[in-house]
Protein backbone atom coordinates (compact mmCIF):
# COMPACT_ATOMS: atom_id res chain seq x y z
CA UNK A 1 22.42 31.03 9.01
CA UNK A 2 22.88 31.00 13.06
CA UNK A 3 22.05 28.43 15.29
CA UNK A 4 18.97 30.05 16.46
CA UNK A 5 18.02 30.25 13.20
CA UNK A 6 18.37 26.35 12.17
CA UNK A 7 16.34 25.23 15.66
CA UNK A 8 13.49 27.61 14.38
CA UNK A 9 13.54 26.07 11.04
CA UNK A 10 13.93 22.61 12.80
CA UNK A 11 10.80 23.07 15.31
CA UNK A 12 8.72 24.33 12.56
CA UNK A 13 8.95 21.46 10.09
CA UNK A 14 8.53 18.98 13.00
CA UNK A 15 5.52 21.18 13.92
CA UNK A 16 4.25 20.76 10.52
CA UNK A 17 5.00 17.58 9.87
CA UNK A 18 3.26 16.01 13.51
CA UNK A 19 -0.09 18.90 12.20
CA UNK A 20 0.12 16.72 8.88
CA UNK A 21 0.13 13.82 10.98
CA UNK A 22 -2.91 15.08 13.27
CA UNK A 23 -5.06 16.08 10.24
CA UNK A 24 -4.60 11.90 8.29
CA UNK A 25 -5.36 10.96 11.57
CA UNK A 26 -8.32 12.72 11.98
CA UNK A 27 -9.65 12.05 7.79
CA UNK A 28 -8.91 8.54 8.28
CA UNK A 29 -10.90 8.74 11.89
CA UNK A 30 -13.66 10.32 9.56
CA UNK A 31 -14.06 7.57 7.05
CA UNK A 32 -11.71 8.82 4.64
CA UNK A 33 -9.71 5.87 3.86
CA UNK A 34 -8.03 7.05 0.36
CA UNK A 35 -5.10 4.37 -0.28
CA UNK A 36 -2.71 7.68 -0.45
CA UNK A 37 -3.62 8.99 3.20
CA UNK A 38 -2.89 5.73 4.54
CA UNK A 39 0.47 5.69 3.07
CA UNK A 40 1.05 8.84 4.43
CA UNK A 41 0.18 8.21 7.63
CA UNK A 42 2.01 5.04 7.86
CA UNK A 43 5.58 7.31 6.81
CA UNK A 44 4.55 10.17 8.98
CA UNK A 45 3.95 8.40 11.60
CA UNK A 46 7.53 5.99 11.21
CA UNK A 47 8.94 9.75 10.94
CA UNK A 48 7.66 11.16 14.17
CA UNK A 49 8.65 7.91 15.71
CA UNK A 50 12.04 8.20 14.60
CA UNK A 51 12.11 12.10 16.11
CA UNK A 52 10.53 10.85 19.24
CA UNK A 53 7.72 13.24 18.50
CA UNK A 54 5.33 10.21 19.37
CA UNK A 55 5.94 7.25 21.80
CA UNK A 56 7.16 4.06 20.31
CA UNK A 57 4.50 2.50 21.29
CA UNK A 58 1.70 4.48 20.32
CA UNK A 59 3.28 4.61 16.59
CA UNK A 60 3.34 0.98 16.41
CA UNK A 61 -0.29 0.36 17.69
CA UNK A 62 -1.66 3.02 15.08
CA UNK A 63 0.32 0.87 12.42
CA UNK A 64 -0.85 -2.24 13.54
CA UNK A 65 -4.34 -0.72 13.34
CA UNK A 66 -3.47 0.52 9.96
CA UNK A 67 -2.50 -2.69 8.48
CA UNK A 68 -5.42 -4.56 9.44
């Protein structure tokens, strides 16, 4: 596999990953607040912290919100 190829790969996952991230966001938002979409946002949102696809500090205020 080239390079190019890898990146794409790369990008697309993150891509997914921070739309997976939106939509918990949003069902939680909603009223949704299954047990299993909070622990899912909780580790996508350490994830896209650790990628720096969201500040540091907006990851841990959403946590912090999270665990109240």
């Amino acid at each position: 596999m080239r390079l190019q190829d890898l990146i794409h790969v790369k990008n697309n996952k993150l891509e997914e990953l921070y739309s997976d991230w939106e939509k918990s966001k949003g069902e939680l938002i909603a009223g949704n607040d299954n047990p299993q979409i909070l622990k899912d946002l909780k580790s996508q949102t350490l994830k896209l912290m650790e990628l720096k696809k969201i500040s540091r500090n907006k990851g841990l205020t959403l946590l912090a919100q999270l665990n109240m």
